[in-house]
Protein backbone atom coordinates (compact mmCIF):
# COMPACT_ATOMS: atom_id res chain seq x y z
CA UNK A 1 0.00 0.00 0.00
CA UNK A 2 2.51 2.90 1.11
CA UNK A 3 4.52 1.52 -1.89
CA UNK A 4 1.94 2.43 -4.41
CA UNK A 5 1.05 5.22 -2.99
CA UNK A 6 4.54 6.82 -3.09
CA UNK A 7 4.52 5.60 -6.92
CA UNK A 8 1.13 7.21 -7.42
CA UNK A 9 2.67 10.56 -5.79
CA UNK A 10 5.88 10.37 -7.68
CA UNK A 11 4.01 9.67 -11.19
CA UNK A 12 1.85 13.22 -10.49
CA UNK A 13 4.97 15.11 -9.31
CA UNK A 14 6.82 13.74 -12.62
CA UNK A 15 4.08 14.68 -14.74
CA UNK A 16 3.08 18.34 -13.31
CA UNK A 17 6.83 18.92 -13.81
CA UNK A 18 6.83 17.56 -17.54
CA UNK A 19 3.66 19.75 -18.44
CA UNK A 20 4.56 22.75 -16.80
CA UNK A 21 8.31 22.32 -18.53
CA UNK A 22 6.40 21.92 -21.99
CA UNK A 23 4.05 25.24 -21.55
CA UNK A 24 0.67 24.15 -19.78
CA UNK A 25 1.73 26.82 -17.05
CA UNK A 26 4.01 29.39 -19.50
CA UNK A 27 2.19 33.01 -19.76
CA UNK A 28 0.68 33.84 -23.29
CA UNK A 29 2.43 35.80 -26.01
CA UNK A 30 3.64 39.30 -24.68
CA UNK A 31 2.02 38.66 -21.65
CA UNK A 32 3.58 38.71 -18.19
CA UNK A 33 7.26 40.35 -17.20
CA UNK A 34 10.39 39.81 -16.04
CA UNK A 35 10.11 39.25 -12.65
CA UNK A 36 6.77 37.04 -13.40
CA UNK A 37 9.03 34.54 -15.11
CA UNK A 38 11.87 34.59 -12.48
CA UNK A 39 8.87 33.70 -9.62
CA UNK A 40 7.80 30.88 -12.44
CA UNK A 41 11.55 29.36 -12.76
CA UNK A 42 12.35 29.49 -8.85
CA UNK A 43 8.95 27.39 -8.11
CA UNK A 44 10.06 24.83 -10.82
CA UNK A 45 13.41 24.57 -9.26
CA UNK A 46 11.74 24.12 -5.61
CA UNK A 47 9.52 21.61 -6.61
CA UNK A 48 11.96 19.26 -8.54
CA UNK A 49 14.12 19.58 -5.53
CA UNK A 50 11.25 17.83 -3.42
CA UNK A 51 10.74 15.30 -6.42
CA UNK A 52 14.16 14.37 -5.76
CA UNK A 53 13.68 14.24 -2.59
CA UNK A 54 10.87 11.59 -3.11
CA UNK A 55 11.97 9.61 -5.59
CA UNK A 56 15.47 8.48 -4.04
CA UNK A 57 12.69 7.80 -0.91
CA UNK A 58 11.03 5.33 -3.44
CA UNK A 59 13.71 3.87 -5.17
CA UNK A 60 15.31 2.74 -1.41
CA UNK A 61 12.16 1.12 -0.68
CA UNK A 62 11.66 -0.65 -3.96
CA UNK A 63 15.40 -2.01 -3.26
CA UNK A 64 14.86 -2.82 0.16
CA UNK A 65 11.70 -4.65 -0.56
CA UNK A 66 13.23 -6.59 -4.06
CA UNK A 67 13.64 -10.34 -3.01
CA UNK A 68 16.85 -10.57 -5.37
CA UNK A 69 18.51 -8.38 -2.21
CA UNK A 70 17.45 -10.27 0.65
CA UNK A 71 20.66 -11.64 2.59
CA UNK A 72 21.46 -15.30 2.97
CA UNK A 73 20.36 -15.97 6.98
CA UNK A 74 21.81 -19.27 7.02
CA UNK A 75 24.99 -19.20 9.49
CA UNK A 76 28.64 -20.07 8.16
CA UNK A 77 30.30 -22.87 9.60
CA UNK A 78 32.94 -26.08 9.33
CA UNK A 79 32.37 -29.44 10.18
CA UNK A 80 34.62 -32.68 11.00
CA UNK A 81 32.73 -36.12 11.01
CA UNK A 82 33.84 -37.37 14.77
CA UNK A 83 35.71 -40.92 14.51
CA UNK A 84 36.91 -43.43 17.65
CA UNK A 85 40.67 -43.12 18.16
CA UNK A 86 43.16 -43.98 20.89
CA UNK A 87 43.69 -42.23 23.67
CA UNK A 88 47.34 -41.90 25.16
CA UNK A 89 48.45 -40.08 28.18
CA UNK A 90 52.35 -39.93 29.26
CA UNK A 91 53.90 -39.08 32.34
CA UNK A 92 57.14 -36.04 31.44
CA UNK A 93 60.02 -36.28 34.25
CA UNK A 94 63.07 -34.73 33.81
CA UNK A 95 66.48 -36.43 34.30
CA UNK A 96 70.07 -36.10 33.25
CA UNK A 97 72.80 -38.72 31.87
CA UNK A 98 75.29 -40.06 33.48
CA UNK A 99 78.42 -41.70 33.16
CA UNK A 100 78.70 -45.09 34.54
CA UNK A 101 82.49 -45.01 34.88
CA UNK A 102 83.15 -41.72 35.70
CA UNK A 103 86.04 -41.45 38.44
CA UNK A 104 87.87 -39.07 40.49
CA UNK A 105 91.57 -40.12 40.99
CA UNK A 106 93.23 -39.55 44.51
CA UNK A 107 96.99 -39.96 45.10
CA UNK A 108 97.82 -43.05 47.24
CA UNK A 109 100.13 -41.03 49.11
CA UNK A 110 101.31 -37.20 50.08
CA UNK A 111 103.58 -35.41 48.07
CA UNK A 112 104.68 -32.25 45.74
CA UNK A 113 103.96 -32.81 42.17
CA UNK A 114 106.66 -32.85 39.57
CA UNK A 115 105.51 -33.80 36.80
CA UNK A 116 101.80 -33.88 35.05
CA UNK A 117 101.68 -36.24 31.82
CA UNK A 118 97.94 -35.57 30.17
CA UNK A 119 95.87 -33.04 29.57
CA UNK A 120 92.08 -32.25 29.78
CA UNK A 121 90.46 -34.20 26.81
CA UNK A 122 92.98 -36.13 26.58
CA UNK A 123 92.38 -40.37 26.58
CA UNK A 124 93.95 -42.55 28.43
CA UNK A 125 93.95 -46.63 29.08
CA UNK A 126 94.03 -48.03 32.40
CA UNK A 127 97.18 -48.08 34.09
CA UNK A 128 98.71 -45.01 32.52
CA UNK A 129 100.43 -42.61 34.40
CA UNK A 130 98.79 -39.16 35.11
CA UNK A 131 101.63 -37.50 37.45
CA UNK A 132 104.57 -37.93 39.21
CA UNK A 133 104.78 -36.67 42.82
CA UNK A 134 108.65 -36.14 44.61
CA UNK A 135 110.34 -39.78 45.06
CA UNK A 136 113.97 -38.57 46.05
CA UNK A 137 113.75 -39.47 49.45
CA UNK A 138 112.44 -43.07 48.71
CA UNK A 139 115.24 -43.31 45.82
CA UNK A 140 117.75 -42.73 48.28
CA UNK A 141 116.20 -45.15 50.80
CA UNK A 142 116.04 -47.49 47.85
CA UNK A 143 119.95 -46.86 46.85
CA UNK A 144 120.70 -47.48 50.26
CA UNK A 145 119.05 -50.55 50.71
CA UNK A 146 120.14 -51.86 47.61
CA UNK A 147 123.82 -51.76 48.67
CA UNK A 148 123.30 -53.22 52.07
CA UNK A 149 121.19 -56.02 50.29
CA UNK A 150 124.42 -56.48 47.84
CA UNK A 151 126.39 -57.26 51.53
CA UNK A 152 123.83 -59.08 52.93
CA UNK A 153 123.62 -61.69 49.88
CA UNK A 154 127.96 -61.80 49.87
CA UNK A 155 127.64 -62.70 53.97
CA UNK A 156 124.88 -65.22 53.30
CA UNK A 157 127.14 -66.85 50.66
CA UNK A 158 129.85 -67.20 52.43
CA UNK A 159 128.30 -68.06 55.13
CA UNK A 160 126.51 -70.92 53.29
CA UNK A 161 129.82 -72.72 51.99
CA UNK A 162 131.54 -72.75 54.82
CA UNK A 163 128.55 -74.46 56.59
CA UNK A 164 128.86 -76.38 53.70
CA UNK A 165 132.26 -77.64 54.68
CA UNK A 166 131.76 -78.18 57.82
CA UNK A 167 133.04 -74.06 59.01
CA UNK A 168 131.13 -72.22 60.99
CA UNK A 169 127.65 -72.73 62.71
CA UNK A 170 124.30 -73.26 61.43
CA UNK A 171 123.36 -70.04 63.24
CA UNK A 172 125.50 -67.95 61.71
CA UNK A 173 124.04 -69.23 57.85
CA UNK A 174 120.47 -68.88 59.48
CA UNK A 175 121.18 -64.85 60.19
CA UNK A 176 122.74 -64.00 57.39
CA UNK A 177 120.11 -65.79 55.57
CA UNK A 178 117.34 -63.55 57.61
CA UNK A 179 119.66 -60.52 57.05
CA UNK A 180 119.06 -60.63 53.48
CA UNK A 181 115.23 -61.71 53.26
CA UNK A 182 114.93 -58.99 55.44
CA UNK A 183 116.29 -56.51 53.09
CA UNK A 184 114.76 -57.78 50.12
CA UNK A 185 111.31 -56.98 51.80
CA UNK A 186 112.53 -53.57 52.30
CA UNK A 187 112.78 -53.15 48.58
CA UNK A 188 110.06 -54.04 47.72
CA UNK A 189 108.03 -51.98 50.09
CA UNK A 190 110.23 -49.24 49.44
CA UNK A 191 109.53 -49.71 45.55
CA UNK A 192 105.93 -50.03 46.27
CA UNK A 193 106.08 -46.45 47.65
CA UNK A 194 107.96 -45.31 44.85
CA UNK A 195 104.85 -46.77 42.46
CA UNK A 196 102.61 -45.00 44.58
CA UNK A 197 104.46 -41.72 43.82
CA UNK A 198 102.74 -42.87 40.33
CA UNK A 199 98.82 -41.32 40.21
CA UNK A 200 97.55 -43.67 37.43
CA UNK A 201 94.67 -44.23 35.66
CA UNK A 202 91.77 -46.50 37.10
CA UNK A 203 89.96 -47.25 34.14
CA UNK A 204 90.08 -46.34 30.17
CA UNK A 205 88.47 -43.10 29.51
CA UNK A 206 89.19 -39.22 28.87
CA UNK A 207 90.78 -36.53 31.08
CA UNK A 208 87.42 -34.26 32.11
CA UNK A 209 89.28 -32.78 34.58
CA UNK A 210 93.13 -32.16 35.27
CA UNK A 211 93.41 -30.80 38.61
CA UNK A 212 96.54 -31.47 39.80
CA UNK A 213 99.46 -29.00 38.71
CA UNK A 214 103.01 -28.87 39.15
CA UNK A 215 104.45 -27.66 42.48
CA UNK A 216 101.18 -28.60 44.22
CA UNK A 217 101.29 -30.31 47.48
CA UNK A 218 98.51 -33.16 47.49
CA UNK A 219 97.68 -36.09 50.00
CA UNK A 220 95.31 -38.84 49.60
CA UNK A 221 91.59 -37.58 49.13
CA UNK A 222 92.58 -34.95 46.86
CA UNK A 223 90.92 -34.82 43.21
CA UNK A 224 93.70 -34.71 41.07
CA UNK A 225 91.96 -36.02 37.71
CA UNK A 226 88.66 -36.55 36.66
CA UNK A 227 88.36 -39.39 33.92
CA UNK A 228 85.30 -40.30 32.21
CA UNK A 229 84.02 -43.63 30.22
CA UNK A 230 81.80 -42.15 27.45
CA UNK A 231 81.32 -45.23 25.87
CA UNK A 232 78.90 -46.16 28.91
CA UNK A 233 76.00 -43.55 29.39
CA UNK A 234 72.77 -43.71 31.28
CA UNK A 235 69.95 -41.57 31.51
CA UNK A 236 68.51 -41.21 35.25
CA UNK A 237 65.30 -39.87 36.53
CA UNK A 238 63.47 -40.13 39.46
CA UNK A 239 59.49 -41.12 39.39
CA UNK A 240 57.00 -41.15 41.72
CA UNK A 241 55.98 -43.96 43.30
CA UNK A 242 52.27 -43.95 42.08
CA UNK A 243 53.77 -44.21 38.37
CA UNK A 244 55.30 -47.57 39.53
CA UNK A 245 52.67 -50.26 37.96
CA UNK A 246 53.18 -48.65 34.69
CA UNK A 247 56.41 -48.59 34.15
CA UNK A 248 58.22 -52.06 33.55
CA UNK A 249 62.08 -53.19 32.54
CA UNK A 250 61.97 -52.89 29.04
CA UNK A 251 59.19 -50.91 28.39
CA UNK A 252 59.92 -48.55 25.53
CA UNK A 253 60.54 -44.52 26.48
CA UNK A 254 60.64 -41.73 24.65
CA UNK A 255 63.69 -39.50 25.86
CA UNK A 256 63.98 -35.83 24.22
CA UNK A 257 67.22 -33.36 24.64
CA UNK A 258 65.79 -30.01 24.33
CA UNK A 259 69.52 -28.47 24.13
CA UNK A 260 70.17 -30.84 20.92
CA UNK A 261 67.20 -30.27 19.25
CA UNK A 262 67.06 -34.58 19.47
CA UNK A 263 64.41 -37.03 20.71
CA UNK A 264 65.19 -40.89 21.08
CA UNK A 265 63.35 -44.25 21.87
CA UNK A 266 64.92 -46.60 23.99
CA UNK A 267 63.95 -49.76 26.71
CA UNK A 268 63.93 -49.24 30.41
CA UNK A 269 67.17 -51.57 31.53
CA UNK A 270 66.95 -51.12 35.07
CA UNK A 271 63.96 -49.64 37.90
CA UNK A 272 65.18 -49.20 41.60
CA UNK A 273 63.90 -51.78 43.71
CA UNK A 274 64.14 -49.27 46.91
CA UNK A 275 61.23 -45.49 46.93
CA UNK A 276 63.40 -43.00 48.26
CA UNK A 277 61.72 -41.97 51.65
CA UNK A 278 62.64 -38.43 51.17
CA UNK A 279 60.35 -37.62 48.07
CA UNK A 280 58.96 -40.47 47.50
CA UNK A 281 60.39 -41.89 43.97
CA UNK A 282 62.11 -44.20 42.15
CA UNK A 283 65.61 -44.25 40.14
CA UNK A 284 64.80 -44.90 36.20
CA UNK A 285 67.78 -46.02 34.71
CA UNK A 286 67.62 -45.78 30.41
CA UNK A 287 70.70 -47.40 28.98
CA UNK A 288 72.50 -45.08 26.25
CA UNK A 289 75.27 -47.28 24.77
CA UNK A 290 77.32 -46.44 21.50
CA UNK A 291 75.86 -42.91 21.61
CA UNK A 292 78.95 -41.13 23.08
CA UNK A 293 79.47 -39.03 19.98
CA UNK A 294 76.21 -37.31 20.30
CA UNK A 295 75.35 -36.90 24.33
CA UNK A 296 77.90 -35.73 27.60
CA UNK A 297 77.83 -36.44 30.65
CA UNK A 298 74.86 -33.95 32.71
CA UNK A 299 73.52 -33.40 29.94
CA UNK A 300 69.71 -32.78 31.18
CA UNK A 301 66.38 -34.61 29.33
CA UNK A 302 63.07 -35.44 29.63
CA UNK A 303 61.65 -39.17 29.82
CA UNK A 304 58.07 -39.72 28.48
CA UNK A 305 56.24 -42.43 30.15
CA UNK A 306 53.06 -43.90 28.55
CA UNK A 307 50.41 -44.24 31.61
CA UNK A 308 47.07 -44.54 29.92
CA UNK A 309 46.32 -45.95 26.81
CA UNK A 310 42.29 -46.20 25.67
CA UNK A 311 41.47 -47.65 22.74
CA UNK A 312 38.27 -46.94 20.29
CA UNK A 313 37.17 -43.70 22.33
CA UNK A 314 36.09 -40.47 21.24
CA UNK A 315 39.18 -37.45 21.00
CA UNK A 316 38.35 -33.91 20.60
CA UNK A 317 40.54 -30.92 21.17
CA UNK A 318 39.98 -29.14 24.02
CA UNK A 319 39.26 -25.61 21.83
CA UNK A 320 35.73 -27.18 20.52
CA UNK A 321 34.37 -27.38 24.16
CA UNK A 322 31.99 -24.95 25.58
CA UNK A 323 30.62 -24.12 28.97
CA UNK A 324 27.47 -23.76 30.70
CA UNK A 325 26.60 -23.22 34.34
CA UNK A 326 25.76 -26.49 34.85
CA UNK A 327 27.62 -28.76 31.81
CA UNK A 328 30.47 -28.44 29.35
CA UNK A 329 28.62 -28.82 25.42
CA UNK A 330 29.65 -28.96 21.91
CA UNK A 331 27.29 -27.93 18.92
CA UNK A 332 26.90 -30.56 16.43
CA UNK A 333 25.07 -30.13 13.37
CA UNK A 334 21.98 -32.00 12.50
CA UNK A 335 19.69 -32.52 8.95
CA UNK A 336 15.66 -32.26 9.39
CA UNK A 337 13.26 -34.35 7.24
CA UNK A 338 13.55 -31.31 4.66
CA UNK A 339 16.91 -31.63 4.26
CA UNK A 340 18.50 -28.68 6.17
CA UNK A 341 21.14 -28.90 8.73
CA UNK A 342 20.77 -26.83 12.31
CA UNK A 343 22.83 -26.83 15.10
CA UNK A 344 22.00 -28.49 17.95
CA UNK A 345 23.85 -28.53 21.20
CA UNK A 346 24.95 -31.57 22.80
CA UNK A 347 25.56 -32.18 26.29
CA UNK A 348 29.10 -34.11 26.96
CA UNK A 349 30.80 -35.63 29.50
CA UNK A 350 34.96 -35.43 29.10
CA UNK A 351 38.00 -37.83 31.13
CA UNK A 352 41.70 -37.72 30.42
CA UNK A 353 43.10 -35.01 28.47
CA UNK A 354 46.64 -34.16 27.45
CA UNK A 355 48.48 -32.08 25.04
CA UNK A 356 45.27 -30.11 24.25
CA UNK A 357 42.84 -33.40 23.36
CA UNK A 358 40.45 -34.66 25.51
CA UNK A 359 38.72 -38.43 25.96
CA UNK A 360 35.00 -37.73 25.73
CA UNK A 361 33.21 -40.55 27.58
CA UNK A 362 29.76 -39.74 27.10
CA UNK A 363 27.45 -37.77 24.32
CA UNK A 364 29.46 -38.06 21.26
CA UNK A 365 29.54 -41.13 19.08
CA UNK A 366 31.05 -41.89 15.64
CA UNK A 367 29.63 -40.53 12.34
CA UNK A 368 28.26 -36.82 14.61
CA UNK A 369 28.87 -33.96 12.66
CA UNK A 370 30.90 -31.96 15.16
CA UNK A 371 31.03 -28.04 14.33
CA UNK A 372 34.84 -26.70 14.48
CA UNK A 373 34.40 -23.34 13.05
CA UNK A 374 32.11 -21.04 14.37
CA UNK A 375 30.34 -22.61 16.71
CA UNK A 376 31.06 -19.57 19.43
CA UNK A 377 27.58 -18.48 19.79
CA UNK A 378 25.72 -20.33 17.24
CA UNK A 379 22.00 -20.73 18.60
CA UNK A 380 20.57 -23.79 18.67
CA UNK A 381 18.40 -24.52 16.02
CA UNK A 382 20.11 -21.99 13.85
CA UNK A 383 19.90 -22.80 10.27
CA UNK A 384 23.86 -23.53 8.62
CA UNK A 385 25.57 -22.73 5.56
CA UNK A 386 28.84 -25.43 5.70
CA UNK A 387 32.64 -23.99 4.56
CA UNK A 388 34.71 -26.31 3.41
CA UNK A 389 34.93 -29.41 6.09
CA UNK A 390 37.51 -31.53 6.65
């Protein structure tokens, strides 16, 4: 009604304009002056200024009210079709490897160091000398005893054939004979000092640490070298005791380095039979063998333990969940008997989560049409136009 009524007003307005243009209202010949046909022209121009005026009016109405203009209402969204999957949860700890042969070496005895035979990074084999401490004292003791061992062994000679021809006593052979035993174990005690002067290696390795320097007074107890075995390397970390029924020897683990940039899989070799009573864990030993090239000693890590595994359940991310006072919900999408899809919003019940994915135990099933992309504030029962779904 208003429509054709502002058409009806328009079509008058157009047409009193179009006659009055062509002469209907012009004065006769000779008749009427000047200022009679400046009062004429301003009244056109006022009047097809409120034409204007009325016919943009119109033409926004007609557009408004054209059914070719009329937005789409349906709401844009994408959809994933919800499958059962496998659920995993692990258990992070953090550790650090360590060297199973990895030794401090002491003197055996006091002394000034006078001479220092490796160097730090350096390998060695076992048995190889490291330093020298000051022998001069027990070289002279040694000379010493050396010469009174060459008189004790002339005396006991002698001694012996003339017992052997009848001369002498059997006394006399049986302390020169002692005489020169005696001395003998001397020596050798004295030249076990003088191989204890010796700081030697313990085991086959490298040099991390050369301590001891020349000059330097040391004693027994003192770190003078630190060798390490790189060729035996185990990762440690302590877990907590209510891990302990899921972690067996030679389970699989997945160990990552962060300073490296590297992430490995290897078996469990050995699980402390003993929970500390302090915090409550357990020693996790992870065997690293012929992998000395890439990983030191301290270097720190992170052991993944598998804890949970669930098998044919639902797994959503976390992101697609919404809240309610009183549940958490997703919006699914759902097709009438006429063929179009709505959302509807369906109450769920979640367990386990980790790394941003969830185990939902109740209200989703295979084949749903779960809505990923905007979902935020969809109504239910709101009409949907799908994006491309994956």
């Amino acid at each position: 009604m208003q429509r054709n009524r502002l058409f009806s007003l328009s079509l008058i307005a157009v047409m009193a304009l179009v006659l009055t243009a062509c002469g209907g209202g012009a004065p006769e010949t000779g008749g009427g002056g000047l200022a009679e046909k400046k009062a004429q022209l301003t009244e056109l121009k006022t009047q097809r200024k409120e034409l204007n005026v009325q016919i943009k009016a119109l033409q926004e109405e007609i557009k408004a009210m054209d059914s070719t203009n009329v937005k789409d209402a349906r709401v844009p969204v994408r959809l994933t079709s919800i499958k059962e999957s496998t659920f995993e949860h692990f258990v992070k700890v953090q550790g650090q490897i360590e060297a199973n042969k990895n030794v401090m070496v002491s003197p055996k005895m006091g002394g000034v160091v006078t001479a220092v035979y490796v160097r730090e990074g350096q390998s060695v084999k076992k048995g190889q000398v490291l330093a020298k401490l000051d022998d001069s004292v027990l070289q002279k003791s040694l000379l010493e005893l050396e010469t009174q061992l060459t008189l004790a062994d002339t005396v006991y000679r002698r001694q012996k054939n003339l017992w052997e021809q009848n001369i002498g006593s059997e006394i006399q052979v049986l302390q020169a004979q002692t005489q020169k035993e005696s001395l003998e174990r001397r020596i050798a005690t004295t030249q076990e000092q003088v191989d204890m002067t010796r700081i030697k290696a313990p085991l086959s390795g490298t040099v991390d640490r050369a301590i001891a320097k020349v000059g330097e007074a040391v004693s027994p107890g003192f770190g003078a070298f630190n060798i390490i075995n790189l060729n035996d390397l185990s990762f440690k970390a302590d877990l907590s005791e209510s891990y302990i029924p899921y972690v067996k020897k030679g389970n699989m683990v997945t160990i990552e380095f962060p300073s490296i940039g590297k992430k490995i899989e290897e078996k469990v070799s050995t699980i402390s039979k003993i929970i500390n009573p302090v915090n409550r864990t357990v020693s996790v030993e992870v065997r690293l063998d012929n992998r000395s090239d890439e990983y030191k000693a301290n270097m720190v890590g992170e052991v993944s333990i598998q804890d949970i595994r669930n098998e044919n359940v639902v797994v959503i991310p976390i992101s697609y969940i919404q809240e309610s006072a009183s549940s958490e919900f997703v919006m699914v999408a759902e097709r009438n008997e006429a063929g179009q899809y709505f959302a509807k919003r369906v109450d769920i019940v979640t367990g386990n989560s980790y790394q941003g994915n969830v185990e939902v135990t109740s209200g989703l099933k295979a084949g749903m049409q779960l809505i990923i992309e905007g979902a935020k504030g969809l109504a239910e029962g709101a009409e949907l136009l799908f994006l491309d779904n994956e």
